[in-house]
C-alpha atoms as a PDB file:
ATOM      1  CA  UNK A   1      85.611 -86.698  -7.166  1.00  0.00           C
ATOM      2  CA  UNK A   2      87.190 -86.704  -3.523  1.00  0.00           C
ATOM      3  CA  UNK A   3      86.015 -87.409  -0.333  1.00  0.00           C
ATOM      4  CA  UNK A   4      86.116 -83.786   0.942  1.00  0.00           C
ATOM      5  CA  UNK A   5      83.386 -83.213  -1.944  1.00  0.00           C
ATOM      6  CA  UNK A   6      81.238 -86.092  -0.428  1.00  0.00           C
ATOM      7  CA  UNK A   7      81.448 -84.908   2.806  1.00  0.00           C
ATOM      8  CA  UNK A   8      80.574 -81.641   2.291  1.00  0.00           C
ATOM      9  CA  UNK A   9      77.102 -82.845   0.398  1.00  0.00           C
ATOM     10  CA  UNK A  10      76.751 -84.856   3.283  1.00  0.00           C
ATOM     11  CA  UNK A  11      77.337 -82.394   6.050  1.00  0.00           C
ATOM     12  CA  UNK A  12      75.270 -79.787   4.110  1.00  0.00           C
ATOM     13  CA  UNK A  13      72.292 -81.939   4.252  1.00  0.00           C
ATOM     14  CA  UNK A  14      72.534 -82.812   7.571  1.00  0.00           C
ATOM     15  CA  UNK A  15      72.955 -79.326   8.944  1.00  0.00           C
ATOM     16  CA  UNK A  16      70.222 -78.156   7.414  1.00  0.00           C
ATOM     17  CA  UNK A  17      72.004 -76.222   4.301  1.00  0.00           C
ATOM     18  CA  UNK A  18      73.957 -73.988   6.750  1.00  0.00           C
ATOM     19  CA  UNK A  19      77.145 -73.839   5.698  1.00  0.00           C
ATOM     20  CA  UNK A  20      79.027 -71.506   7.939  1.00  0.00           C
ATOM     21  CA  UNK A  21      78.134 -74.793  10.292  1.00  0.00           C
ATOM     22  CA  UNK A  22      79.203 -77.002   7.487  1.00  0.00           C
ATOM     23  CA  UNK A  23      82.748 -75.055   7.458  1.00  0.00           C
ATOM     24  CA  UNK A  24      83.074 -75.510  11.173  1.00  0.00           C
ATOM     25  CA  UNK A  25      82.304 -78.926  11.032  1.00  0.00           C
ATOM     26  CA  UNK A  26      84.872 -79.313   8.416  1.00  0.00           C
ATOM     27  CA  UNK A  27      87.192 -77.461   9.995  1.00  0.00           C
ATOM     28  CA  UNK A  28      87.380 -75.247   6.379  1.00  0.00           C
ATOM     29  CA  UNK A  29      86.032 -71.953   4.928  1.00  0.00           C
ATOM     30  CA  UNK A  30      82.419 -71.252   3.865  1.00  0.00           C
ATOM     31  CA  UNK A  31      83.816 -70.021   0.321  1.00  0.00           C
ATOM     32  CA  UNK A  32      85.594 -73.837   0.425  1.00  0.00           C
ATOM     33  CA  UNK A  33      82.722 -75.689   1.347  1.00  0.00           C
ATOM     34  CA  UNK A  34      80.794 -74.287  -1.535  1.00  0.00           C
ATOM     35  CA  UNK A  35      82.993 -74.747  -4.040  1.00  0.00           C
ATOM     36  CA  UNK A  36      83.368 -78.168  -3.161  1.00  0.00           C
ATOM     37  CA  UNK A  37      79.851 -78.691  -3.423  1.00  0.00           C
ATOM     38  CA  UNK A  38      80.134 -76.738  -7.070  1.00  0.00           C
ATOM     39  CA  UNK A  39      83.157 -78.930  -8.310  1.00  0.00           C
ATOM     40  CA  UNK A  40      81.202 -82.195  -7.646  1.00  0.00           C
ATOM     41  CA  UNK A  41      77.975 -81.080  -9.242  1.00  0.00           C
ATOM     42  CA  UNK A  42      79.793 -80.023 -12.179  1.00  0.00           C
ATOM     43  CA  UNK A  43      81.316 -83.161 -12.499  1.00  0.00           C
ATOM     44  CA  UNK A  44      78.209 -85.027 -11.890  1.00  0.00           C
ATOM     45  CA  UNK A  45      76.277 -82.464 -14.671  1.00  0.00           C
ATOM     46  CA  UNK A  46      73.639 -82.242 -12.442  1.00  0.00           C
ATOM     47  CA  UNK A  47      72.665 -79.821  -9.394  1.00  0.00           C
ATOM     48  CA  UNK A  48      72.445 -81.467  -5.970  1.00  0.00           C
ATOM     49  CA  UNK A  49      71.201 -78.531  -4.209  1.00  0.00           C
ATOM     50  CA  UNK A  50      68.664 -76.345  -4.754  1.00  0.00           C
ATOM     51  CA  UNK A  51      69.689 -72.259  -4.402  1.00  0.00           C
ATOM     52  CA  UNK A  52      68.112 -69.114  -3.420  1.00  0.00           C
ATOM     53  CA  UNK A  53      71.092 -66.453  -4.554  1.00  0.00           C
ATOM     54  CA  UNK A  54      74.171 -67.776  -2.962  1.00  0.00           C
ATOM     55  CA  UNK A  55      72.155 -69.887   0.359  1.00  0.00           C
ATOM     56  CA  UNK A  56      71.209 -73.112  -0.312  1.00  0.00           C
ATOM     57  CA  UNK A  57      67.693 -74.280   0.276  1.00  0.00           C
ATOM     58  CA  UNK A  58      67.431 -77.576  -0.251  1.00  0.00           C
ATOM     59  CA  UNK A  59      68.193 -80.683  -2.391  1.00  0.00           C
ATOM     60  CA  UNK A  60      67.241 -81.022  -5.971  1.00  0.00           C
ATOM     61  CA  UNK A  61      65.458 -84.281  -6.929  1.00  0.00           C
ATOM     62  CA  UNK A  62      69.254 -85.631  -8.404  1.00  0.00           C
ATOM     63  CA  UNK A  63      70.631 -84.901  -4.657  1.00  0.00           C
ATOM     64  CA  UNK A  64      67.974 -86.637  -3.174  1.00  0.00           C
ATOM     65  CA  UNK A  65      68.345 -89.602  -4.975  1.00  0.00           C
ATOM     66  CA  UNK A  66      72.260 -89.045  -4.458  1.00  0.00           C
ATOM     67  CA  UNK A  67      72.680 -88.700  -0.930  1.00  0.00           C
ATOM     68  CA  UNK A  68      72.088 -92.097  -0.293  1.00  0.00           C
ATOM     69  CA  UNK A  69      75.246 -93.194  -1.868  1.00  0.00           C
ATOM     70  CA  UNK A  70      77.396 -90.087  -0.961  1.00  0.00           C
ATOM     71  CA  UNK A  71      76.374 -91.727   2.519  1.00  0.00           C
ATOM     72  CA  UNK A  72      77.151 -95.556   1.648  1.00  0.00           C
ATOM     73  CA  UNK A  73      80.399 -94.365  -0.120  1.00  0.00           C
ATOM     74  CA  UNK A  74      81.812 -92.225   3.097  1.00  0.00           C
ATOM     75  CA  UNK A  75      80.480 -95.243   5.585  1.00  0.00           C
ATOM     76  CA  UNK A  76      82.970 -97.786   3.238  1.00  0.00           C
ATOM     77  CA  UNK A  77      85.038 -95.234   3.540  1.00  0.00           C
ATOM     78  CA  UNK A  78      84.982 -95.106   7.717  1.00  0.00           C
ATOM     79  CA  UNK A  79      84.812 -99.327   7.824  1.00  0.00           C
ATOM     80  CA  UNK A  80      88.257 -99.836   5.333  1.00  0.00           C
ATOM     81  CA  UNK A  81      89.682 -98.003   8.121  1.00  0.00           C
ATOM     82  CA  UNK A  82      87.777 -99.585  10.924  1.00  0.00           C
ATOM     83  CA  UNK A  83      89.127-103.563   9.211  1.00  0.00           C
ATOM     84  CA  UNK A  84      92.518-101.785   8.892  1.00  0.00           C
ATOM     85  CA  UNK A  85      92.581-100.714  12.380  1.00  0.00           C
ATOM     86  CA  UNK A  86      91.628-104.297  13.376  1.00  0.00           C
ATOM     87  CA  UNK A  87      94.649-106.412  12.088  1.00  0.00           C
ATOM     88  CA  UNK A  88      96.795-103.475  12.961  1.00  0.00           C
ATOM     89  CA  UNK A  89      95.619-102.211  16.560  1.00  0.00           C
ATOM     90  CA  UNK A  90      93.303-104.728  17.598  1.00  0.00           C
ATOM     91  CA  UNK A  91      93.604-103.507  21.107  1.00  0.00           C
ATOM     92  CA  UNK A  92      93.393 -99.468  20.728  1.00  0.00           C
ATOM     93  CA  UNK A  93      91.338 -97.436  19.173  1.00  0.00           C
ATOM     94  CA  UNK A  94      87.512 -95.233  20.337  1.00  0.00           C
ATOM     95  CA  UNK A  95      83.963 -96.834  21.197  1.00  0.00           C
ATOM     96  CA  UNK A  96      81.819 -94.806  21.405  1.00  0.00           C
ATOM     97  CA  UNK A  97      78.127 -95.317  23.298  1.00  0.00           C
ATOM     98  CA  UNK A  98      75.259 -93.564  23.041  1.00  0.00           C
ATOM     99  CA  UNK A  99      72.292 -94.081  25.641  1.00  0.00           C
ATOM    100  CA  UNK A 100      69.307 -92.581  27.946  1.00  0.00           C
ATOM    101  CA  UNK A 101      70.021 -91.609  31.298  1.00  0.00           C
ATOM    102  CA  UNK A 102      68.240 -94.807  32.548  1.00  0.00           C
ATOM    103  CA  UNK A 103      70.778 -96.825  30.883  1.00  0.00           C
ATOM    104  CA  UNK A 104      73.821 -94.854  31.337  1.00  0.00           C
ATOM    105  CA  UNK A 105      73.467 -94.520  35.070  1.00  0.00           C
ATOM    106  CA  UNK A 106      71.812 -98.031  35.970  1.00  0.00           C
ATOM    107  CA  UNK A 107      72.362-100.783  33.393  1.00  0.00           C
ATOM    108  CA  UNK A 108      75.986 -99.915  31.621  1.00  0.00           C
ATOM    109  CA  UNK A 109      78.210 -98.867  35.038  1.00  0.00           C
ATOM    110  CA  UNK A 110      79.233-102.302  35.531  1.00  0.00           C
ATOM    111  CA  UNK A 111      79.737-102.848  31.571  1.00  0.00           C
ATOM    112  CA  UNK A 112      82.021 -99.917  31.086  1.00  0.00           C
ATOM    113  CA  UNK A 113      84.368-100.616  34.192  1.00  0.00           C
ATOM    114  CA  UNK A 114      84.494-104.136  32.880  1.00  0.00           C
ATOM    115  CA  UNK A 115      85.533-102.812  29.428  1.00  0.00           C
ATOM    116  CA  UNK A 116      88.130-100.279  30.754  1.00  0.00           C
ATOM    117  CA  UNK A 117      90.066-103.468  32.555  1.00  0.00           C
ATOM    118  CA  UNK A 118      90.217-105.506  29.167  1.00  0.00           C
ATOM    119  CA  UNK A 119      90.580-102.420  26.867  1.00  0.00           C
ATOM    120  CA  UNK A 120      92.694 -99.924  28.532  1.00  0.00           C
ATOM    121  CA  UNK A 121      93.891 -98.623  25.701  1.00  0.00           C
ATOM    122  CA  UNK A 122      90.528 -98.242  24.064  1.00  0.00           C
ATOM    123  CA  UNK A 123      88.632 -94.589  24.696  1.00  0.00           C
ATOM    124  CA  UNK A 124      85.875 -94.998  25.466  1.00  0.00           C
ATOM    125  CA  UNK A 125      83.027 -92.092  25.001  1.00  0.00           C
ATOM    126  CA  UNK A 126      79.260 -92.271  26.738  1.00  0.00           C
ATOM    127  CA  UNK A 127      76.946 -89.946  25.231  1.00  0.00           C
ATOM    128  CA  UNK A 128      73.636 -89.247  26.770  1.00  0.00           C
ATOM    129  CA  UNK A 129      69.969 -88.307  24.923  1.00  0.00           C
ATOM    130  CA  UNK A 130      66.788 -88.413  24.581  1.00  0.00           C
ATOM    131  CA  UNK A 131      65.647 -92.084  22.211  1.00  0.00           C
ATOM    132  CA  UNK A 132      65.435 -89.855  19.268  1.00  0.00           C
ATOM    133  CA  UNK A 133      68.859 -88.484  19.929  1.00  0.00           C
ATOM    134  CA  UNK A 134      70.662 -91.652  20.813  1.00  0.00           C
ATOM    135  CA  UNK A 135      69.012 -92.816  16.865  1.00  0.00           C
ATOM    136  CA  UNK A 136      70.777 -89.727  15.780  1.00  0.00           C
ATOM    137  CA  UNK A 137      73.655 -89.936  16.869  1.00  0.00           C
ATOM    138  CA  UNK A 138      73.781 -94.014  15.496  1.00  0.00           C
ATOM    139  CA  UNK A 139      72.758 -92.517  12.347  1.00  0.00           C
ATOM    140  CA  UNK A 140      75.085 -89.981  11.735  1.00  0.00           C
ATOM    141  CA  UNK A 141      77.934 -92.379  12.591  1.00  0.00           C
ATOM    142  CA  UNK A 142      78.664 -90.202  16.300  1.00  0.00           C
ATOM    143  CA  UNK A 143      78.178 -93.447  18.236  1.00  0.00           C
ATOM    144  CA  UNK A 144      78.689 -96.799  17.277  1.00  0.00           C
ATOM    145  CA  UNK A 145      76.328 -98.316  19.774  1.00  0.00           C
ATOM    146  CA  UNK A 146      72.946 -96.789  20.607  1.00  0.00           C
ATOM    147  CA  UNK A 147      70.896 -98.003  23.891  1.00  0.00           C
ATOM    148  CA  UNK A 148      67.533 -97.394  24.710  1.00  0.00           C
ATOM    149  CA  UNK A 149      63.756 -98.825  26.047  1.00  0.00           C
ATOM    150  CA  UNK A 150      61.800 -96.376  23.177  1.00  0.00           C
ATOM    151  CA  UNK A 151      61.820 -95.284  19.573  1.00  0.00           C
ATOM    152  CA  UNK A 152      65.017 -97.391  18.395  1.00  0.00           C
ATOM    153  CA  UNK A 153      63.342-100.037  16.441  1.00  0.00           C
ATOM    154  CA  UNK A 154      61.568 -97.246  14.272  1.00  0.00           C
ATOM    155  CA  UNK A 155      64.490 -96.377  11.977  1.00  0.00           C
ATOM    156  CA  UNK A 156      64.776 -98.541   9.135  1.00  0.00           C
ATOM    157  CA  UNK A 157      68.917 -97.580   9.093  1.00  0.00           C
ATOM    158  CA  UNK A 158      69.278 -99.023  12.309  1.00  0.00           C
ATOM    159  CA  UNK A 159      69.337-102.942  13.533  1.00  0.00           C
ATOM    160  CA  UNK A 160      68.372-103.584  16.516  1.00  0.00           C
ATOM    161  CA  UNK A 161      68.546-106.382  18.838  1.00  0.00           C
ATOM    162  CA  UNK A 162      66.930-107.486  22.512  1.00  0.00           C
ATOM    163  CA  UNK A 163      68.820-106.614  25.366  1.00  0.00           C
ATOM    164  CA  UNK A 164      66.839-107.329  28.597  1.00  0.00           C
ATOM    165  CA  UNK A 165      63.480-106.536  30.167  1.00  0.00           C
ATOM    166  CA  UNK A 166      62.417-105.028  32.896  1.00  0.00           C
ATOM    167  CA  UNK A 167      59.612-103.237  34.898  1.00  0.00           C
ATOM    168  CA  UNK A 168      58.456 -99.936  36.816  1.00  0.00           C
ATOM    169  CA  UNK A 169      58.199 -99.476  40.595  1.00  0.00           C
ATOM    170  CA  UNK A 170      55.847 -96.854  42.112  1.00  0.00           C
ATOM    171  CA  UNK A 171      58.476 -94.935  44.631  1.00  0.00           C
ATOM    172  CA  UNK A 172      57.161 -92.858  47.583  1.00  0.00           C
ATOM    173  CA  UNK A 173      58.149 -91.332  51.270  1.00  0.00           C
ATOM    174  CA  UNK A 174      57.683 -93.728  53.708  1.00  0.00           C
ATOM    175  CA  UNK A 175      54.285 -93.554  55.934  1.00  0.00           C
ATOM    176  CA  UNK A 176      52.595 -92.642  52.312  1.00  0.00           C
ATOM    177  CA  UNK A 177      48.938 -94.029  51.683  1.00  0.00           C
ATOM    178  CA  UNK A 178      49.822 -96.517  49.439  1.00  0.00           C
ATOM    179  CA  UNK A 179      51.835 -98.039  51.325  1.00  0.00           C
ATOM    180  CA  UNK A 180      48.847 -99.163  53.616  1.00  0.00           C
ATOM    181  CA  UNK A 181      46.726-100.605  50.852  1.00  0.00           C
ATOM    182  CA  UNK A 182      45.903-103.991  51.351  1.00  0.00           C
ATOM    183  CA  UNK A 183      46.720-106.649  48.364  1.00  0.00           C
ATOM    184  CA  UNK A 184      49.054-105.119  45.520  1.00  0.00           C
ATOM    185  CA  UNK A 185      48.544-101.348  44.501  1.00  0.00           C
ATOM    186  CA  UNK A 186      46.129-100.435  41.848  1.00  0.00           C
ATOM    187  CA  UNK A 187      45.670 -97.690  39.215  1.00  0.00           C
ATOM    188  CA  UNK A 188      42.400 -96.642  40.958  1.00  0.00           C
ATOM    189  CA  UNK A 189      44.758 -96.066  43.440  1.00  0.00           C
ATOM    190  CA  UNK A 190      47.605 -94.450  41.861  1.00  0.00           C
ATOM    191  CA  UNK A 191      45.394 -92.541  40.489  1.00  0.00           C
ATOM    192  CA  UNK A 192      44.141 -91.009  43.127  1.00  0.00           C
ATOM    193  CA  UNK A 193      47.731 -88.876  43.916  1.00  0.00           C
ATOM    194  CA  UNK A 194      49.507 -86.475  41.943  1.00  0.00           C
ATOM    195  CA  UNK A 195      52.033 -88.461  39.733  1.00  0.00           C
ATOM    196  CA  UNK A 196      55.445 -87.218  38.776  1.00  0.00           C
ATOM    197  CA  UNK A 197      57.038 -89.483  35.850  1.00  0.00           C
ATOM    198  CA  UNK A 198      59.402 -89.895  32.882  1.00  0.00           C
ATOM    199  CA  UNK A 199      58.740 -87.355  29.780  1.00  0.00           C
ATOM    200  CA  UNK A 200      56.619 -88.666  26.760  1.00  0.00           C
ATOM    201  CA  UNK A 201      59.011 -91.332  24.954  1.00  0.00           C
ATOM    202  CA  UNK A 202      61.025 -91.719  27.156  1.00  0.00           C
ATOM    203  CA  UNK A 203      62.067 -95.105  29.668  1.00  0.00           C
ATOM    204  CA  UNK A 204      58.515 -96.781  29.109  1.00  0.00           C
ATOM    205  CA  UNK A 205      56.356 -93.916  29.218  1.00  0.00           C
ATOM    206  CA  UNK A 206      54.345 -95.481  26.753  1.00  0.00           C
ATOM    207  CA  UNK A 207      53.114 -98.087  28.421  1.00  0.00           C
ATOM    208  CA  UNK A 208      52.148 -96.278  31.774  1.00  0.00           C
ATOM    209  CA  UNK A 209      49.910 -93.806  29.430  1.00  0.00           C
ATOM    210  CA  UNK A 210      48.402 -96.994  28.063  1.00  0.00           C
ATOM    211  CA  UNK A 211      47.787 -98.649  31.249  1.00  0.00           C
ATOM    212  CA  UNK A 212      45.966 -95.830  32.487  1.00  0.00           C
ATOM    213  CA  UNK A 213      43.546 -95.114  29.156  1.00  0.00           C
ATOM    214  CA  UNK A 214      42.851 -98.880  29.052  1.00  0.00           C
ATOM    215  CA  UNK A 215      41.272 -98.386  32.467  1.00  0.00           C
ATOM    216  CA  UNK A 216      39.477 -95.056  31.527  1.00  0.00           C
ATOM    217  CA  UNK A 217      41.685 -92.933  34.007  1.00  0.00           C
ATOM    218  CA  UNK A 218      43.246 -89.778  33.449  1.00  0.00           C
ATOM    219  CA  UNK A 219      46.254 -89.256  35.647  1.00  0.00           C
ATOM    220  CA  UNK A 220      46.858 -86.216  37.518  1.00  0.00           C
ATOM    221  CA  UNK A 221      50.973 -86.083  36.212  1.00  0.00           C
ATOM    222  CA  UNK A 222      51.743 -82.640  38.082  1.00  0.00           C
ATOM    223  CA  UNK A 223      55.877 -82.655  36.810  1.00  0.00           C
ATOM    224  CA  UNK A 224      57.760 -85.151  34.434  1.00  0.00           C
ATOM    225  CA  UNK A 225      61.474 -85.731  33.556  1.00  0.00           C
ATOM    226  CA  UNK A 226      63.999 -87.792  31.849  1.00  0.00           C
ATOM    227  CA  UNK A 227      65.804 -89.412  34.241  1.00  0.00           C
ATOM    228  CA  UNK A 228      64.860 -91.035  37.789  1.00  0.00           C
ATOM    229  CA  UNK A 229      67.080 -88.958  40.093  1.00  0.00           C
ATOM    230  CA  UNK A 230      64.664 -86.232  39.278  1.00  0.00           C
ATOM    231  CA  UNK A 231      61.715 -87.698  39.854  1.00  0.00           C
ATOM    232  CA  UNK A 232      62.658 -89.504  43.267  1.00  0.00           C
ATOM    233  CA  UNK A 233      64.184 -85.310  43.879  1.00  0.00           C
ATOM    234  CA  UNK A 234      60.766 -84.383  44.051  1.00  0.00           C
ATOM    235  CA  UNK A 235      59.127 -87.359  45.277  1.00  0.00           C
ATOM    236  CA  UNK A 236      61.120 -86.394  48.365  1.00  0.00           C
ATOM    237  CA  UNK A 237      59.699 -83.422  48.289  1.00  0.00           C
ATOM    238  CA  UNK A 238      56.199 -84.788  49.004  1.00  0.00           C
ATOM    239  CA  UNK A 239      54.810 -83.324  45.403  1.00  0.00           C
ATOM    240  CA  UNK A 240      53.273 -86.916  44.214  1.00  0.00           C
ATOM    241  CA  UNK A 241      54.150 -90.459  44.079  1.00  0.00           C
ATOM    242  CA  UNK A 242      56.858 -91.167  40.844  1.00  0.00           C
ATOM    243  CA  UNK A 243      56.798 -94.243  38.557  1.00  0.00           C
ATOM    244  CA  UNK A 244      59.966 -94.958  37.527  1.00  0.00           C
ATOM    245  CA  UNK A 245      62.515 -98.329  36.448  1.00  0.00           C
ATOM    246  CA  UNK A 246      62.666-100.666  38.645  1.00  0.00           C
ATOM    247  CA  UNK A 247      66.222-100.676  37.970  1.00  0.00           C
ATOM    248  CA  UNK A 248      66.456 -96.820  39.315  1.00  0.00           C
ATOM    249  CA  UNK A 249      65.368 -97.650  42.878  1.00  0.00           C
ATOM    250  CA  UNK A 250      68.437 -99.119  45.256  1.00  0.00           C
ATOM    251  CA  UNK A 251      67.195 -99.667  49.010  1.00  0.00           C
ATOM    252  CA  UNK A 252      69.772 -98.660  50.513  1.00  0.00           C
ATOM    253  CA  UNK A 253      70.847 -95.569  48.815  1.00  0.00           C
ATOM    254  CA  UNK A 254      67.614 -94.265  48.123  1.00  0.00           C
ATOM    255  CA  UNK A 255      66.889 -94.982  52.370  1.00  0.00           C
ATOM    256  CA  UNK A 256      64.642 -91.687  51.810  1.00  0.00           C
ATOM    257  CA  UNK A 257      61.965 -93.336  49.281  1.00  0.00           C
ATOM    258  CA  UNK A 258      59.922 -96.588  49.474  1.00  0.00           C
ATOM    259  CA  UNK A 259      59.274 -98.790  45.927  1.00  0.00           C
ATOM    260  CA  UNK A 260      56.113-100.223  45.549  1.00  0.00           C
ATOM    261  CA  UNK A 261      56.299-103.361  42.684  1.00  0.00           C
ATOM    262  CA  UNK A 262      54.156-102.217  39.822  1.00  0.00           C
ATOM    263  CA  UNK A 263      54.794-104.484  37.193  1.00  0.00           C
ATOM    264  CA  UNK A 264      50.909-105.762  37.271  1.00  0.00           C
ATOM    265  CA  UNK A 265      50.319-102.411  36.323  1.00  0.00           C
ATOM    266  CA  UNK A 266      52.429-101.608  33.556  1.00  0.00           C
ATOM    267  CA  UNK A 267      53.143-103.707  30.321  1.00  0.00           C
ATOM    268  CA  UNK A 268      56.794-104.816  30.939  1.00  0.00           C
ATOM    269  CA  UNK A 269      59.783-102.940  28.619  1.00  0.00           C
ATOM    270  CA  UNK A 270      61.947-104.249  26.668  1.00  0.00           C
ATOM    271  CA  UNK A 271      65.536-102.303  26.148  1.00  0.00           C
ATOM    272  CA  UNK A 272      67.368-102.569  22.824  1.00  0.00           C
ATOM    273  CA  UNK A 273      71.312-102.302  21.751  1.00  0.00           C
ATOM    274  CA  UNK A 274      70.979-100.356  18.232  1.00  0.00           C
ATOM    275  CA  UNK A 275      73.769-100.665  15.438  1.00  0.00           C
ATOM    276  CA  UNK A 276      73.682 -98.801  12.254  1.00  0.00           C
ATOM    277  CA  UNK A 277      72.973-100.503   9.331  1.00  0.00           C
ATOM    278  CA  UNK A 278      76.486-101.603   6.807  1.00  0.00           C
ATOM    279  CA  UNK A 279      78.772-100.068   9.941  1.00  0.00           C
ATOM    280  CA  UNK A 280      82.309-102.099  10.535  1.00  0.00           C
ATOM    281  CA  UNK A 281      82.389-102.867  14.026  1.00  0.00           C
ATOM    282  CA  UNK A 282      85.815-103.403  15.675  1.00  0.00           C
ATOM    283  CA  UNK A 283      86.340-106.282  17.971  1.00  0.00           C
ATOM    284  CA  UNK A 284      86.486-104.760  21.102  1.00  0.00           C
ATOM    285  CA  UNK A 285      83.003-103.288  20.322  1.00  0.00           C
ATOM    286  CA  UNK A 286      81.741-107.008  19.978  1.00  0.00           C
ATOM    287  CA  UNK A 287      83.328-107.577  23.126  1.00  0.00           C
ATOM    288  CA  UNK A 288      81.345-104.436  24.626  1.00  0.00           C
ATOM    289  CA  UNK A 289      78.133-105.685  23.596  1.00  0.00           C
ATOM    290  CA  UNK A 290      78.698-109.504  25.052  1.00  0.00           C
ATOM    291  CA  UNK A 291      79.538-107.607  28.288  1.00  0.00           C
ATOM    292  CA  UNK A 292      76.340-106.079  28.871  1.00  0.00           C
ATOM    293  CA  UNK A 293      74.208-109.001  26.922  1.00  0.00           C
ATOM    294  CA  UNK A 294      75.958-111.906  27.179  1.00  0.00           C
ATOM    295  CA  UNK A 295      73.577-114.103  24.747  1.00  0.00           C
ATOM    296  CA  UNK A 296      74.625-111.545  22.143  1.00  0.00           C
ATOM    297  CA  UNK A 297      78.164-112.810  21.316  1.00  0.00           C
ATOM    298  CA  UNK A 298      80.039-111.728  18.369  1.00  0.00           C
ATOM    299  CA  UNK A 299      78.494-114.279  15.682  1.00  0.00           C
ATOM    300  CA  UNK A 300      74.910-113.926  16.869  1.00  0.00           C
ATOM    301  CA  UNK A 301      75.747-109.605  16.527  1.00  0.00           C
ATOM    302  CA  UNK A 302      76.989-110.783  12.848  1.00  0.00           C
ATOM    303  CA  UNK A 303      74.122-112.931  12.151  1.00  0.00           C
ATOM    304  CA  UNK A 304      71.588-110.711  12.950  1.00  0.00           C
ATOM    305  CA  UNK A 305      73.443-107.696  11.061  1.00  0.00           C
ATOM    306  CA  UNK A 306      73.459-109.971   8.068  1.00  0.00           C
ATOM    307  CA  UNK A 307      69.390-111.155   8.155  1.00  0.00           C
ATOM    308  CA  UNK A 308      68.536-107.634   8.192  1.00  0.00           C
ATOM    309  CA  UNK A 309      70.934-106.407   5.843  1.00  0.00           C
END
């Protein structure tokens, strides 16, 4: 048994039994991805996958009940090397971040310039995607910090942990309606104008589709997208009035748009830093995380990694 074996299995499942994929991945042949799989199962006595001719459709009941630990196994694997790395080049080595757009462009900025003067040496990669694909990438061990407002604390692999809240803003062109209402805005209101917001599960978009069926209204949402710069592109436009992060609206550069505060409206959000479950995290990562949560410090990010372990 090698590791090339186990990450062939591994690879295999997760690119959905294509293994000319697997062979790029692995930077090897299809003919030597297969017989790895072949030499491990023969070892094992047991068939992990389950064939149709030569194409693999799926896993057997064994691999099923194997993959788990062909996983465990290559993550020990990845945090031996991690601890080595740590006594031996504390100060050098790759972080890498996955998070929404929301995040990436209006909560981290600050963070990773911050990081880049302590950890020069470190490389540093930002990854952006949906919730679901920021999970993904956690879970198949491309980032080793996921952030996001939706979907992260649904994936029993991953431990999560409370970063900050925050609210939406109703943004529109100046000399707009509801900006002569008098007393705060409401969702009668709102709901009166086309609305242009943030696609389903994404940056609190569950909670402005619950505000609205709580209060029997159905929206008129005429366009939606996954970051605010679209949404305040068509704002501008004069196609409806967006709902976006509070954090997305800046006076001064968005001198084109006026924010309405709508956090009476909408349930406030609550974004969360994601870790994968059993990872080794290096210290400069711990040092990432304090940076843009500053109540998280090292030994609360180990305690909480240990209660949920």
């Amino acid at each position: 048994m090698n590791f090339q074996q186990l990450r062939s299995v591994r690879e295999t499942a997760r690119r959905g039994f294509n293994l000319t994929e697997v062979a790029t991945m692995l930077y090897t042949s299809q003919p030597g991805v297969s017989r790895q799989i072949r030499e491990l199962e023969d070892e094992l006595g047991v068939e992990i996958f389950m064939r149709a001719g030569k194409r693999l459709t799926g896993l057997t009941p064994p691999g099923e009940a194997l993959l788990p630990i062909v996983e465990r196994l290559l993550l020990e694997a990845e945090n031996l090397r991690r601890a080595g790395a740590d006594f031996t080049a504390s100060e050098r080595g790759r972080l890498s971040v996955a998070a929404t757009h929301s995040q990436a462009r209006y909560a981290l900025p600050q963070v990773v310039r911050d990081f880049r003067a302590l950890y020069p040496q470190v490389s540093l990669h930002l990854h952006q995607g949906s919730p679901r694909q920021v999970a993904e990438m956690l879970l198949s061990g491309e980032a080793d910090i996921g952030v996001a407002t939706e979907a992260l604390a649904g994936y029993e692999r991953l431990v999560t942990l409370p970063c900050y809240r925050w609210s939406h803003s109703v943004v529109v062109p100046p000399g707009h309606p509801l900006l002569q209402e008098s007393g705060p805005v409401t969702l009668q209101a709102l709901a009166r104008h086309p609305v242009i917001t943030y696609d389903t599960g994404y940056t609190g978009r569950a909670h402005i589709d619950e505000a609205f069926a709580g209060a029997g209204l159905a929206p008129d949402i005429v366009l939606t997208a996954m970051d605010a710069d679209v949404i305040k592109t068509y704002v501008e436009l004069g196609m409806g009035v967006g709902v976006i992060a509070s954090i997305a609206f800046d006076a001064e550069r968005d001198r084109h748009l006026r924010a309405i505060d709508a956090r009476h409206l909408f349930e406030v959000n609550l974004t969360r830093l994601a870790l994968r479950r059993g990872a080794w995290l290096r210290g400069y990562a711990y040092a990432f995380i304090e940076s843009f949560v500053p109540t998280l410090t090292a030994d609360a990010v180990r305690q909480a990694l240990q209660e949920r372990a």
